[in-house]
C-alpha atoms as a PDB file:
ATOM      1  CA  UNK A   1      18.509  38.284 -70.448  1.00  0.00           C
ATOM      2  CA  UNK A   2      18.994  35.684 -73.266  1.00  0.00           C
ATOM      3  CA  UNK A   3      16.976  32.620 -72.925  1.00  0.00           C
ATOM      4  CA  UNK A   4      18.813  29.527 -72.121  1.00  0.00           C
ATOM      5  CA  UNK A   5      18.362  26.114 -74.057  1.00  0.00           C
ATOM      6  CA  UNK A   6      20.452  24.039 -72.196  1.00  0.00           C
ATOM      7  CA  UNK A   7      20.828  23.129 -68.139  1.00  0.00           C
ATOM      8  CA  UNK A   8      24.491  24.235 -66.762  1.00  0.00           C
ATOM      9  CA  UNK A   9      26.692  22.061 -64.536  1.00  0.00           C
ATOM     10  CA  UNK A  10      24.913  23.359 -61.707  1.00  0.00           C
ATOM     11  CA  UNK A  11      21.505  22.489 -62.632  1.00  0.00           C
ATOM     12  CA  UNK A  12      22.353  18.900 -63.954  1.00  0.00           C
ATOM     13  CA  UNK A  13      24.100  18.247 -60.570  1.00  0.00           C
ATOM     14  CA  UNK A  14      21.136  19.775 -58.691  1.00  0.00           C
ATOM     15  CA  UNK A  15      18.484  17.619 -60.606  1.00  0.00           C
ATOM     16  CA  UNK A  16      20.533  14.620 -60.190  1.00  0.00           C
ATOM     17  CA  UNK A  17      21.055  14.770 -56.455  1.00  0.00           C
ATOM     18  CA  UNK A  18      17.237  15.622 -56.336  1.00  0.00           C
ATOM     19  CA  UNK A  19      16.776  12.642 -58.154  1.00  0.00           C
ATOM     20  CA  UNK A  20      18.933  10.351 -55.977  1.00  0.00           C
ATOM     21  CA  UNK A  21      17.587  11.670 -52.387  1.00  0.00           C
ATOM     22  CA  UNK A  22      13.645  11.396 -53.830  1.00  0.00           C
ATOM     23  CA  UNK A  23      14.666   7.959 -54.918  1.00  0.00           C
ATOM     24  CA  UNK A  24      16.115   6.825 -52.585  1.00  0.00           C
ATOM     25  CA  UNK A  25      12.872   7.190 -50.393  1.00  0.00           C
ATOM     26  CA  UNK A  26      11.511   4.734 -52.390  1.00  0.00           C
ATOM     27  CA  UNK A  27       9.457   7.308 -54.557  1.00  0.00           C
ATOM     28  CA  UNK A  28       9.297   6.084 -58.468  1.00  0.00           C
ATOM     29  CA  UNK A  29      11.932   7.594 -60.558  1.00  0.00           C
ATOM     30  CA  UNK A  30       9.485   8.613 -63.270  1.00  0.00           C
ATOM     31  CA  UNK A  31       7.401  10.270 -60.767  1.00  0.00           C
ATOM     32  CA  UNK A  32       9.695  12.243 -59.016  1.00  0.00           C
ATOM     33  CA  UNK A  33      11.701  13.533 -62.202  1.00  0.00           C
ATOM     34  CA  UNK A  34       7.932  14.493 -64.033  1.00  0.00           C
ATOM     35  CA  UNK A  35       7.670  16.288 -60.326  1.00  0.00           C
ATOM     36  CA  UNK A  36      11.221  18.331 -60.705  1.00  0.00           C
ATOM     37  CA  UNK A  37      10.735  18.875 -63.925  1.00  0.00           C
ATOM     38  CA  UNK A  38       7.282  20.526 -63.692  1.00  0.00           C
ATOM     39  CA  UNK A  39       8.753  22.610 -61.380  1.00  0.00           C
ATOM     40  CA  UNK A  40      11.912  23.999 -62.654  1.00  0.00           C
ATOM     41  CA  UNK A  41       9.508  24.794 -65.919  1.00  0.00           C
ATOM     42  CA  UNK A  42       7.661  27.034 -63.563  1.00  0.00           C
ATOM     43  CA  UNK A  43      10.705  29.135 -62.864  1.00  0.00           C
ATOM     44  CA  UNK A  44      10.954  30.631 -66.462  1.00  0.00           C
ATOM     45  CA  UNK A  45      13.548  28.377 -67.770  1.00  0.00           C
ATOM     46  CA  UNK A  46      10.331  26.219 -69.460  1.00  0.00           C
ATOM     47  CA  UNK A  47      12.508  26.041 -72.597  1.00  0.00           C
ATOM     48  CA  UNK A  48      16.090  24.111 -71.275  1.00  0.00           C
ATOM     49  CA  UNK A  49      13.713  21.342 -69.681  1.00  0.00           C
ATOM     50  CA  UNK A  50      11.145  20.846 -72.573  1.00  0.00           C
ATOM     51  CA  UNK A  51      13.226  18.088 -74.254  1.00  0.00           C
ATOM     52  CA  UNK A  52      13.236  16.360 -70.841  1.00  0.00           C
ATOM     53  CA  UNK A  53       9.702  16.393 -70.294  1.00  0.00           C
ATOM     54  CA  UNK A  54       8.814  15.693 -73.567  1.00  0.00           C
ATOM     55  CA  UNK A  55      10.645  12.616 -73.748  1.00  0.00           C
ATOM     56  CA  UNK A  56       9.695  11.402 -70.224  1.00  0.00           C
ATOM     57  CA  UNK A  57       6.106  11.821 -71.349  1.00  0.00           C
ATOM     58  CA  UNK A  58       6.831   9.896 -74.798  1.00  0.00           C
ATOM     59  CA  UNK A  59       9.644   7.610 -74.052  1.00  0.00           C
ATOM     60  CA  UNK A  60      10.465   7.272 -70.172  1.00  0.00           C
ATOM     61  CA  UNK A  61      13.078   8.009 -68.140  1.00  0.00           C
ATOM     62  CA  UNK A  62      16.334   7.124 -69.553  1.00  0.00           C
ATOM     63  CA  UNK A  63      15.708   8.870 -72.918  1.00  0.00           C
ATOM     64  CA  UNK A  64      14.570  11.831 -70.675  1.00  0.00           C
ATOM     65  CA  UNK A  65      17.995  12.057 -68.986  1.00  0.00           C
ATOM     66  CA  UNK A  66      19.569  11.439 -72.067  1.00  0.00           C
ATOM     67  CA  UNK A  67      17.435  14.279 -73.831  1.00  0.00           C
ATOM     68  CA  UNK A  68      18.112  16.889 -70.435  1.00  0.00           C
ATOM     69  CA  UNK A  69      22.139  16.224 -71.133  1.00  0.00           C
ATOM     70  CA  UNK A  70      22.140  14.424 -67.558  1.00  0.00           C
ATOM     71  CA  UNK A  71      23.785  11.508 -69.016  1.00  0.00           C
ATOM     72  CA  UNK A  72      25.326  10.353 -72.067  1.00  0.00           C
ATOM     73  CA  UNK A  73      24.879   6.547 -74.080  1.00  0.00           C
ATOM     74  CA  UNK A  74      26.934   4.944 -72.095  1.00  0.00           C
ATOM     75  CA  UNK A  75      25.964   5.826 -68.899  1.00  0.00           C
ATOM     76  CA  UNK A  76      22.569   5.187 -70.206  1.00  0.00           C
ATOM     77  CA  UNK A  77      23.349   1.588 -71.073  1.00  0.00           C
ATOM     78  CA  UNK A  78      24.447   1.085 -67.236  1.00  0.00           C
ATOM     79  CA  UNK A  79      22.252   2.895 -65.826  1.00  0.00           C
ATOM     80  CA  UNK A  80      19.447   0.683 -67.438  1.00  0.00           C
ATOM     81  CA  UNK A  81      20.110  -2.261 -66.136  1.00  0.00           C
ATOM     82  CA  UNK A  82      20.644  -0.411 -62.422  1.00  0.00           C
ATOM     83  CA  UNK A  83      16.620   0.774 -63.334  1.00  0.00           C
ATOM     84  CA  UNK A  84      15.417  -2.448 -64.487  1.00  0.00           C
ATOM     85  CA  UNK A  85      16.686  -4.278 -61.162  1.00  0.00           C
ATOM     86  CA  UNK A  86      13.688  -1.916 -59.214  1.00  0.00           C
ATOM     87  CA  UNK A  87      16.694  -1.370 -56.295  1.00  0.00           C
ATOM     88  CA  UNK A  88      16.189   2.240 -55.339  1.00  0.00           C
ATOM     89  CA  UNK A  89      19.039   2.280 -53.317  1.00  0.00           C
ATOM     90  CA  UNK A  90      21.524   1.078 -56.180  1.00  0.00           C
ATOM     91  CA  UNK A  91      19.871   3.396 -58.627  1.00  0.00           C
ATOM     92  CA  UNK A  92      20.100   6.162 -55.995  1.00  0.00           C
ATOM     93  CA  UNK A  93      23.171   5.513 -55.318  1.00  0.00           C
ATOM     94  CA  UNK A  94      24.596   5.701 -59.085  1.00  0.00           C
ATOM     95  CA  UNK A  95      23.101   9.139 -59.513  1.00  0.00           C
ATOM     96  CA  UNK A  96      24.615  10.127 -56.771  1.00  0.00           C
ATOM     97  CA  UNK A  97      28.172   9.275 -58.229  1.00  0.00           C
ATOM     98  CA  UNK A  98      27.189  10.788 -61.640  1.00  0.00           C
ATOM     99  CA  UNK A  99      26.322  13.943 -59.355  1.00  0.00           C
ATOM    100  CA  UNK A 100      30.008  13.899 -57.924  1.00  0.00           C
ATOM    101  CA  UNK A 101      31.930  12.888 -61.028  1.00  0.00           C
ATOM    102  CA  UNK A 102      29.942  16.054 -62.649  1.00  0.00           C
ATOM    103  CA  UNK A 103      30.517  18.017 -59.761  1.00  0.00           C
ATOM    104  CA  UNK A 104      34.306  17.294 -59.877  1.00  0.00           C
ATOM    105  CA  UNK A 105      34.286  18.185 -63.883  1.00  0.00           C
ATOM    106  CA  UNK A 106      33.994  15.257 -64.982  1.00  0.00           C
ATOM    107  CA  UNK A 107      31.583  16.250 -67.662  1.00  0.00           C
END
């Protein structure tokens, strides 16, 4: 089985609805995507989520999403100012849309 260096549709949709519902508790977006990330490394695939968890470790979470392919620059531009306004549900709720428009094939 070849290794894989990259997260598929499926994954990025799975981490990003993971992300929204943790959020959306009111658990800290850094916190719970250090959390998923720890654990999809234990499953073998260590490799396709190093970039992510180096950069949340280095840089935070935006350049993490933008290192694991979950979003692009211009969704990160947006999606910064939805972090910096510290309203879980917005921020929830805009992964949760970037889950869907993925989902549908938009990316």
């Amino acid at each position: 089985m070849a290794r894989q260096d990259t997260l598929d549709l499926e994954d990025k949709v799975r981490l990003l609805r993971a992300l929204a519902f943790q959020i959306h508790r009111k658990r800290a977006a850094e916190e719970v995507l250090g959390e998923l990330l720890e654990h999809e490394s234990k499953g073998g695939r260590r490799r396709a989520f190093r970039a992510g968890t180096d950069a949340l470790a280095e840089s935070g979470f935006m350049d993490a999403m933008k290192a694991l392919g979950l979003i692009g620059d211009e969704a990160a531009l947006i999606l910064e100012v939805v972090f910096g306004a510290n309203d879980h549900r917005l921020l929830s709720n805009a992964l949760t849309h970037l889950a869907d428009y993925a989902e549908a094939g938009g990316q």
